[in-house]
N, C-alpha and C. Protein backbone atom coordinates (compact mmCIF):
# COMPACT_ATOMS: atom_id res chain seq x y z
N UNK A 1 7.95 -153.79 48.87
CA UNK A 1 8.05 -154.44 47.58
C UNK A 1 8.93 -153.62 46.67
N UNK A 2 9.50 -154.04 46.25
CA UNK A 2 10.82 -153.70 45.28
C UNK A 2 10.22 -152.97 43.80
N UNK A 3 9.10 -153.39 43.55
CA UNK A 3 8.19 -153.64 42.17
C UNK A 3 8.76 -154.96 40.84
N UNK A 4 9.57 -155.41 41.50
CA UNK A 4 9.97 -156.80 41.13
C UNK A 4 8.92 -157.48 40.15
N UNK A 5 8.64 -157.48 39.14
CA UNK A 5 7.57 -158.59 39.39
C UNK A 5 7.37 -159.91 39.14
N UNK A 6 8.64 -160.96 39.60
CA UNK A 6 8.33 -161.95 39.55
C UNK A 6 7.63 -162.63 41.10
N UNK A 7 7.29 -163.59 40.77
CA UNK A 7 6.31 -163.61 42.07
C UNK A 7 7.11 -164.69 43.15
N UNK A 8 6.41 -164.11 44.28
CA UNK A 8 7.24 -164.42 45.82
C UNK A 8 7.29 -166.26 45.70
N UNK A 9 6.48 -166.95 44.72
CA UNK A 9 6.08 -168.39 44.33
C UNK A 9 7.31 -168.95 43.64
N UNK A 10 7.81 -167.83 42.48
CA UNK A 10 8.43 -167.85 41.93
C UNK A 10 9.95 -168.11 41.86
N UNK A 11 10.09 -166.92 43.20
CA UNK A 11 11.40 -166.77 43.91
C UNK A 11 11.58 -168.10 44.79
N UNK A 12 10.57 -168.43 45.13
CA UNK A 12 10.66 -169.72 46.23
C UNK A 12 10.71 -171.17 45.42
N UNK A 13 10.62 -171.86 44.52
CA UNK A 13 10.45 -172.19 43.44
C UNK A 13 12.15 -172.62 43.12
N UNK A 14 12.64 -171.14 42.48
CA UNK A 14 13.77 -171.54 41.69
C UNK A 14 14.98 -171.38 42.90
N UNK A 15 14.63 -170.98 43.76
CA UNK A 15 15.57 -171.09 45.07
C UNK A 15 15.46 -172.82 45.26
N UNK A 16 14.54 -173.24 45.93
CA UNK A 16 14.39 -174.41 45.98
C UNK A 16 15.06 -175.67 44.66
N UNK A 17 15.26 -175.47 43.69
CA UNK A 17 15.58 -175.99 43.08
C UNK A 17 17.40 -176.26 42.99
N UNK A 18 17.65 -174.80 43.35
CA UNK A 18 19.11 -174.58 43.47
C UNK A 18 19.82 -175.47 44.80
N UNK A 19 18.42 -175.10 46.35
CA UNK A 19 19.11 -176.51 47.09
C UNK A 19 19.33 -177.38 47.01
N UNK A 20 18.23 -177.99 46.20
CA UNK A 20 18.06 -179.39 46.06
C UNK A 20 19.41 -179.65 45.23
N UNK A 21 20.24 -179.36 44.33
CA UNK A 21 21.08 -179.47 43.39
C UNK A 21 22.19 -179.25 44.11
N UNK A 22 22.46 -178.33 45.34
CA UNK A 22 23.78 -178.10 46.48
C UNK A 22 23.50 -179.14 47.49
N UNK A 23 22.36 -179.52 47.91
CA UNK A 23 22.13 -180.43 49.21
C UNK A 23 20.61 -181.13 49.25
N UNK A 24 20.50 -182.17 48.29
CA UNK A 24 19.32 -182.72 48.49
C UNK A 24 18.58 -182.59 50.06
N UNK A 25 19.22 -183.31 50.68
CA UNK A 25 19.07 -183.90 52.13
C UNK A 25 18.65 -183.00 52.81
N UNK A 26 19.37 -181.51 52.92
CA UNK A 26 18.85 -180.68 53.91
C UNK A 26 17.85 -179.86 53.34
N UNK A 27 17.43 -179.48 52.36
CA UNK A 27 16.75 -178.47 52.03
C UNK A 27 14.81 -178.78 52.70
N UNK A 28 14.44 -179.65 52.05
CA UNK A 28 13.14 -179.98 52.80
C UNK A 28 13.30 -180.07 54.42
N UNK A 29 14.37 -180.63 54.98
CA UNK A 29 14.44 -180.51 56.59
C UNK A 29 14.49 -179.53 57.17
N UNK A 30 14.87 -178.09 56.30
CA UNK A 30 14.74 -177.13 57.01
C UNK A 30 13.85 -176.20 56.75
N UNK A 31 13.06 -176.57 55.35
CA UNK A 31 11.67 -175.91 55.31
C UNK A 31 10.40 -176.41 56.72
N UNK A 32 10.74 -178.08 56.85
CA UNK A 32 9.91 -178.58 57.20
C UNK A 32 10.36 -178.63 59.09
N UNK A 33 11.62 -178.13 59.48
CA UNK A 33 11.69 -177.97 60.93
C UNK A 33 11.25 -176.77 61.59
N UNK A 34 11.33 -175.41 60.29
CA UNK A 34 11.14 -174.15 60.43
C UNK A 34 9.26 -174.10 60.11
N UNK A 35 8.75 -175.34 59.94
CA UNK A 35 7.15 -174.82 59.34
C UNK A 35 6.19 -174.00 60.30
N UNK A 36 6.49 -174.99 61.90
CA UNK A 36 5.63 -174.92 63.09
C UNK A 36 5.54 -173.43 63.80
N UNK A 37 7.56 -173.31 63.36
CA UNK A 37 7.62 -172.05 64.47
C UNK A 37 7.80 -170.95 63.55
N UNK A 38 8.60 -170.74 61.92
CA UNK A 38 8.69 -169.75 61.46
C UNK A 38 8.80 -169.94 60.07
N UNK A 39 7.29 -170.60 59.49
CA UNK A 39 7.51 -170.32 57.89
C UNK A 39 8.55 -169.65 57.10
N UNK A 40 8.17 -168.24 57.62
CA UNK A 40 8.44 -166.98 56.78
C UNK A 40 10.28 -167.38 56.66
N UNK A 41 10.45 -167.20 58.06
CA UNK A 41 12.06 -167.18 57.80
C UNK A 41 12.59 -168.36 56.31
N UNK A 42 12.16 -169.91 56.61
CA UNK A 42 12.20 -171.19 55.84
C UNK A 42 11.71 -170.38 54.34
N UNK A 43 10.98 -169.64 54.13
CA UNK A 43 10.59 -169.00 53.07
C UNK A 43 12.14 -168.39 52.33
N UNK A 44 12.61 -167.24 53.28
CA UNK A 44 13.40 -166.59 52.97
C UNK A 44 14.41 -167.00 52.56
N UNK A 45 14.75 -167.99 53.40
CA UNK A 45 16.69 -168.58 53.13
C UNK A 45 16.49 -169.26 52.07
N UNK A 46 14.92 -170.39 51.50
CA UNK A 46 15.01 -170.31 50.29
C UNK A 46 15.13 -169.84 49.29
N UNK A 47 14.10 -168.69 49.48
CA UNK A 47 13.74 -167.66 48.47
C UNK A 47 15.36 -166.67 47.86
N UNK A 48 15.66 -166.25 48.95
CA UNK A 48 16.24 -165.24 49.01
C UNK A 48 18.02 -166.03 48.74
N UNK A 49 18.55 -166.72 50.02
CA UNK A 49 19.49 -167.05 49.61
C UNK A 49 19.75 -167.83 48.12
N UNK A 50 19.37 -168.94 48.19
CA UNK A 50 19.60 -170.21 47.18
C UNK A 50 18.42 -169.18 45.98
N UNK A 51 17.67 -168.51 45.95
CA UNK A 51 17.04 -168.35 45.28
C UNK A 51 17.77 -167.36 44.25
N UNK A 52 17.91 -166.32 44.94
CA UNK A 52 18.92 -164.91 44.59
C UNK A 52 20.30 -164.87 44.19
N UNK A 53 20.91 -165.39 45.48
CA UNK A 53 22.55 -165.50 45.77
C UNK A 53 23.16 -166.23 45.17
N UNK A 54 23.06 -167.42 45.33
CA UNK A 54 23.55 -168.78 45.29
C UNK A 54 23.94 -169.02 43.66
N UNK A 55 22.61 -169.07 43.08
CA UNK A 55 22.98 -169.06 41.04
C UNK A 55 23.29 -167.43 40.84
N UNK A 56 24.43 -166.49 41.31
CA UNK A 56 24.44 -165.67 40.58
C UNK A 56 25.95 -166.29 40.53
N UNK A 57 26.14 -165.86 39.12
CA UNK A 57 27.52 -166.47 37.80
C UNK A 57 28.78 -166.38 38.14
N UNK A 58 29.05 -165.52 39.57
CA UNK A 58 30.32 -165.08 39.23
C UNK A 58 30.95 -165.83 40.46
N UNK A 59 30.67 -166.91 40.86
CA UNK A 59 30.85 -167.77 41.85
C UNK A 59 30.43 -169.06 41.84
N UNK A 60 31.37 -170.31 41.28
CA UNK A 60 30.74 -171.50 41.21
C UNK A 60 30.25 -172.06 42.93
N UNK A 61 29.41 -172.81 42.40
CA UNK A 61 29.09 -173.68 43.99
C UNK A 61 30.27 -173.98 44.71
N UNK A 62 31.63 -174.75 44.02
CA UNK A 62 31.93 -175.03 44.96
C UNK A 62 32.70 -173.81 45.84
N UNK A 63 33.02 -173.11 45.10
CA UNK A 63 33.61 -171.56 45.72
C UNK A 63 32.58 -171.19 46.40
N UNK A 64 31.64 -171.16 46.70
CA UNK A 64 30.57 -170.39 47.43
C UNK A 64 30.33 -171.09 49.13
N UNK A 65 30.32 -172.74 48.16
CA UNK A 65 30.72 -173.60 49.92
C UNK A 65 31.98 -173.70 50.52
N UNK A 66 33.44 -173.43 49.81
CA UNK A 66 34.26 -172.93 50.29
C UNK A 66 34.15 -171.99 51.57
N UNK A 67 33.84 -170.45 50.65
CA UNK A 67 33.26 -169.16 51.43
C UNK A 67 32.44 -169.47 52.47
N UNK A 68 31.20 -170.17 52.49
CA UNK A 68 30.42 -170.15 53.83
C UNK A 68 31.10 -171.39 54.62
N UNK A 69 31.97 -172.63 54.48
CA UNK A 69 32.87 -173.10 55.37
C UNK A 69 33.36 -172.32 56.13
N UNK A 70 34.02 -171.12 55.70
CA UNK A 70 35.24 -170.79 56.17
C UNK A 70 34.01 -169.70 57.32
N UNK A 71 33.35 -169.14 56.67
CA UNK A 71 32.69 -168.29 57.74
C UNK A 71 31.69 -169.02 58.81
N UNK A 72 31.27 -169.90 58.18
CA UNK A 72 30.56 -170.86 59.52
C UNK A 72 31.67 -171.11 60.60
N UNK A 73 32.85 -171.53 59.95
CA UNK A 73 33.69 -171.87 61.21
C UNK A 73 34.22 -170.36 61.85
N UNK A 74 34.41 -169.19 61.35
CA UNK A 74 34.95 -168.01 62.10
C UNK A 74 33.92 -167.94 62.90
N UNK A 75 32.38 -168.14 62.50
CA UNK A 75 31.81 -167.21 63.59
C UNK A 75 31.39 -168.32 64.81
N UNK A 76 31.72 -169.56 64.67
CA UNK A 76 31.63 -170.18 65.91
C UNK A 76 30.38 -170.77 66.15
N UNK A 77 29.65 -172.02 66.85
CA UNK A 77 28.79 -172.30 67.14
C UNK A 77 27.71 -172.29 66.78
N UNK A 78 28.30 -173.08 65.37
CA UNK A 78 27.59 -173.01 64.24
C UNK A 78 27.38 -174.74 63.72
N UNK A 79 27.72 -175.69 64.38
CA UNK A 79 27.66 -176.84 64.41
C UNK A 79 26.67 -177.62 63.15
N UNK A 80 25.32 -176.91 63.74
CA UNK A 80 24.34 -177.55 62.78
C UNK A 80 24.39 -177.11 61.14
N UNK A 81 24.78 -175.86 61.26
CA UNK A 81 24.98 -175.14 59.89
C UNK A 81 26.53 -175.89 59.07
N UNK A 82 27.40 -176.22 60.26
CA UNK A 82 28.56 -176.19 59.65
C UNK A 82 27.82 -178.21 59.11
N UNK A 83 26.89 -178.68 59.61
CA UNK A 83 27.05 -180.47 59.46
C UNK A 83 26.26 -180.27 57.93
N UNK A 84 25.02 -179.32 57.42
CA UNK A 84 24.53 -179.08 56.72
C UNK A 84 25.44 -178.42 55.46
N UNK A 85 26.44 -177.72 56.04
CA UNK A 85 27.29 -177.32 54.40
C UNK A 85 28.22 -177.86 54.31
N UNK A 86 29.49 -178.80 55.34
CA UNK A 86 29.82 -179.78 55.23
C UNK A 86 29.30 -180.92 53.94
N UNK A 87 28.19 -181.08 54.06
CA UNK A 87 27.79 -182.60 53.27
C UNK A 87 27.00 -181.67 51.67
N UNK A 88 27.12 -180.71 52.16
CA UNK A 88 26.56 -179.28 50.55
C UNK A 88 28.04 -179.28 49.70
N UNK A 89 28.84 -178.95 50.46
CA UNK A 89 30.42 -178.95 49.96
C UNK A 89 30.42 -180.54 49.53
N UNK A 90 30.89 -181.45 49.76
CA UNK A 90 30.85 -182.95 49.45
C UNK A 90 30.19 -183.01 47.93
N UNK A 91 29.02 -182.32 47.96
CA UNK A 91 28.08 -182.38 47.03
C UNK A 91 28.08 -182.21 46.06
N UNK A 92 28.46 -181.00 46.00
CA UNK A 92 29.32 -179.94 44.90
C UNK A 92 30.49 -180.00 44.43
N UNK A 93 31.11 -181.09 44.90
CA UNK A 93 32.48 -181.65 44.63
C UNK A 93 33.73 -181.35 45.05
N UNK A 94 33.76 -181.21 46.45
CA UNK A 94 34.74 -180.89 47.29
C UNK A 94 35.12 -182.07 48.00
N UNK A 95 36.58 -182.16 48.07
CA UNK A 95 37.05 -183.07 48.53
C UNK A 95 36.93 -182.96 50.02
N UNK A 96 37.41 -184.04 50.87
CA UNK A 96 37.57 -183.90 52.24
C UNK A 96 39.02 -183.40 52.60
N UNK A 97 40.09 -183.45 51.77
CA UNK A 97 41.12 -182.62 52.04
C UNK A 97 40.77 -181.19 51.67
N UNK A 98 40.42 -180.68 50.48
CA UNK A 98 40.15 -179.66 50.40
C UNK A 98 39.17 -178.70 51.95
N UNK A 99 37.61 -179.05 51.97
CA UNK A 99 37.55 -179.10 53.50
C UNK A 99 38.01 -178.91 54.74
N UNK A 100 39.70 -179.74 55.16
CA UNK A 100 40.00 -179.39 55.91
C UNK A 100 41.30 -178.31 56.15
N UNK A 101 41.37 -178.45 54.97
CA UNK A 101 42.01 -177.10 54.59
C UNK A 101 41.90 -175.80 54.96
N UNK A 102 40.54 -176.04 54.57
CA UNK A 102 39.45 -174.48 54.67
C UNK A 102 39.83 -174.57 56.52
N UNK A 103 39.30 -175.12 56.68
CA UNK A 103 39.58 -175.65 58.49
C UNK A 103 41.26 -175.16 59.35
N UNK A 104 41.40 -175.64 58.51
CA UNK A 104 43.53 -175.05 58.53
C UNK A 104 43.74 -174.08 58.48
N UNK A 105 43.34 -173.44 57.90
CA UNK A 105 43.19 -171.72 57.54
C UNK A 105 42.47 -171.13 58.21
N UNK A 106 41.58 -171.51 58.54
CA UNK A 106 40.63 -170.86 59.83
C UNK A 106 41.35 -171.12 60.94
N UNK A 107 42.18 -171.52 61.21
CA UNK A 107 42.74 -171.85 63.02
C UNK A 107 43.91 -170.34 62.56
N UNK A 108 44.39 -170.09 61.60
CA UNK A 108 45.33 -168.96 61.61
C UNK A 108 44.39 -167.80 61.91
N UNK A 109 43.18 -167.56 61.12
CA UNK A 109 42.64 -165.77 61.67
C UNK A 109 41.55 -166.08 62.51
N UNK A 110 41.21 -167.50 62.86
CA UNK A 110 40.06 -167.41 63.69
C UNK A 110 40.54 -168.55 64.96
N UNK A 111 41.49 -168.77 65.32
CA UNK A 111 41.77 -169.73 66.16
C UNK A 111 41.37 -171.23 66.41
N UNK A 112 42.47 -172.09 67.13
CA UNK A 112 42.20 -173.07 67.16
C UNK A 112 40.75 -173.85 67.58
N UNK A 113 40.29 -173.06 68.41
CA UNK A 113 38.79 -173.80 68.96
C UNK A 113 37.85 -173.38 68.04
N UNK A 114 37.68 -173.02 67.07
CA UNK A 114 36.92 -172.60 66.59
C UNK A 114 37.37 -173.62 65.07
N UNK A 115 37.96 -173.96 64.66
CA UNK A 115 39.27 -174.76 63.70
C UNK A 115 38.53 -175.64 63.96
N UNK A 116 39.33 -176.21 65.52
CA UNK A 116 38.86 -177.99 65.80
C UNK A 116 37.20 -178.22 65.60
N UNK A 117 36.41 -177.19 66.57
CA UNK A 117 35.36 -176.98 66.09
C UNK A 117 34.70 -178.28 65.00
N UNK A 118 34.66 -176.77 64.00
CA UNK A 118 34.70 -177.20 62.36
C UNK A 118 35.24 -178.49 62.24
N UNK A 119 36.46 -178.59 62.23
CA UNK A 119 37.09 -179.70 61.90
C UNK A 119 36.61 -181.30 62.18
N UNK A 120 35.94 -180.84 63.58
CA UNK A 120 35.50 -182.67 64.42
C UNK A 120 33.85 -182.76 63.37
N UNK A 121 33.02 -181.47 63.44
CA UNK A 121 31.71 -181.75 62.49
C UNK A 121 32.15 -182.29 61.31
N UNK A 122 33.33 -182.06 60.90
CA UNK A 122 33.87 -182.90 59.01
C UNK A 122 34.13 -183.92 59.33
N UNK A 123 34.77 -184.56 60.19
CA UNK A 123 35.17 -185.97 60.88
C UNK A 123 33.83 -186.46 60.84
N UNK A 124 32.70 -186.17 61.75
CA UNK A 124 31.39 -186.64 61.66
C UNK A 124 30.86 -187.26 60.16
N UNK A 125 31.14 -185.79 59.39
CA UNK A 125 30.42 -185.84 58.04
C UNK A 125 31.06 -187.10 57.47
N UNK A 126 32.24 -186.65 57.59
CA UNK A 126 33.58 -187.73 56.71
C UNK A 126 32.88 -189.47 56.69
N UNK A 127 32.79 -189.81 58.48
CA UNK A 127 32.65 -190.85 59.13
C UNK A 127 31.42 -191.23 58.13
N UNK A 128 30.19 -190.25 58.11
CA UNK A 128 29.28 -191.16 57.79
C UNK A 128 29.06 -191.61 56.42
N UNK A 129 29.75 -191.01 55.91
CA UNK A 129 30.17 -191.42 54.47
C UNK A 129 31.19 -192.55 53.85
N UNK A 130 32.08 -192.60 55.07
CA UNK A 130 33.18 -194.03 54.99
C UNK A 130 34.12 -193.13 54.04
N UNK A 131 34.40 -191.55 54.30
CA UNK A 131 35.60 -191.00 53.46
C UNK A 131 36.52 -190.67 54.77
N UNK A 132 36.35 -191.59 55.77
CA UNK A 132 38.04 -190.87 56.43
C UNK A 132 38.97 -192.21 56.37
N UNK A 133 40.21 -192.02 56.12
CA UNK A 133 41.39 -192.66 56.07
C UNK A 133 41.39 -193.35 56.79
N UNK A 134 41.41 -194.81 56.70
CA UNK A 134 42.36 -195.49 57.90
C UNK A 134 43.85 -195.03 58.53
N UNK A 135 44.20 -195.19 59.68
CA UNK A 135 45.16 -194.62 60.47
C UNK A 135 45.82 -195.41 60.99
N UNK A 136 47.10 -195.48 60.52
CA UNK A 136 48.47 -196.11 60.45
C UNK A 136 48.86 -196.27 62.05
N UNK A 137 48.77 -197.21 63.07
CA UNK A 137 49.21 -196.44 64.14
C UNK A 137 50.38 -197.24 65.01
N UNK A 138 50.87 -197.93 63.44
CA UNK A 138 52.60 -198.56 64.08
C UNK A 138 53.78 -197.53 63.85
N UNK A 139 54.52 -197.75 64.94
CA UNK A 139 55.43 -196.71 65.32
C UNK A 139 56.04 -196.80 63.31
N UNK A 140 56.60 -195.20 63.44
CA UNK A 140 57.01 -194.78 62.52
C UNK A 140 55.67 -194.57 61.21
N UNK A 141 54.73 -195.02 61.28
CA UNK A 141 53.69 -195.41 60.20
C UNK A 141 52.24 -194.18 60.25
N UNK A 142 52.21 -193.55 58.80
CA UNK A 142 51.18 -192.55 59.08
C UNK A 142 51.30 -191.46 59.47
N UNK A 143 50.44 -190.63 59.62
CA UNK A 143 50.35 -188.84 60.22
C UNK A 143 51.59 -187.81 59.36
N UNK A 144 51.96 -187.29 60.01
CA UNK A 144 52.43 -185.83 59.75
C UNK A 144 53.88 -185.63 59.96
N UNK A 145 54.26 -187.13 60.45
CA UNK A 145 55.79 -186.21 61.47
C UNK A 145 55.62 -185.87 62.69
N UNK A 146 54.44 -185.61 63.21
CA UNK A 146 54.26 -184.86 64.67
C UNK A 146 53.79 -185.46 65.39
N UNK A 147 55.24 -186.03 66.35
CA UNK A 147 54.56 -186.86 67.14
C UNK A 147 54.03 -186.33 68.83
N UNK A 148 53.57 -186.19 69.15
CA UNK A 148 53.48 -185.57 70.52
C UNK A 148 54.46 -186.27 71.49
């Protein structure tokens, strides 16, 4: 114990409040998937992350889901985390270009499989939201220039 004394209720509390405001949707699903096998942990990432981390000032939300985009996708095989801050980013007011951006930039220091990765879980996210583009697919029409 730190001698802290606001209480462990407390911390869990105003953490919780901060998810709910980054990601309605996931925050109870992962108190309530983590109940059976590991309270404590479901405790913590409330408590501690969103509780502690998350509202400190010198980092708006959406910069913060920026930051954990970009590191969910470096460290790889992170799917479920990346579908959960995916739709946290959305939330917080990030575009889906912005998003894949973050994604773009990750294929330069963290490589392509790890990029596409990321990239196909935002397609998912994108999809179920009805935010991906229709796709042009008469010759000359759409994409990048790059045609294979």
């Amino acid at each position: 114990m730190t001698g802290d004394p606001e209480s462990r209720d407390a911390r869990f509390a105003r953490g919780a409040k901060v998810l709910i405001d980054i990601n309605a949707g996931s925050g109870a699903g992962l108190v309530n998937s983590l109940a059976d096998v590991s309270p404590e942990l479901a405790h913590q990432i409330v408590a501690w992350a969103f509780g502690e981390i998350y509202p400190r000032p010198a980092l708006a939300p959406r910069e913060r889901q920026l930051i954990t985009l970009a590191m969910l996708a470096a460290q790889g095989d992170t799917e479920a985390e990346l579908r959960t801050h995916i739709a946290a980013s959305l939330d917080v007011g990030l575009s889906p270009v912005e998003i894949v951006e973050v994604f773009l930039q990750a294929a330069v220091y963290c490589g392509f499989p790890r990029a596409l990765n990321a990239t196909f879980e935002a397609k998912k996210a994108f999809a179920e939201r009805g935010l991906l583009a229709p796709v042009d697919s008469s010759p000359g029409g759409g994409g990048d220039g790059g045609d294979l």
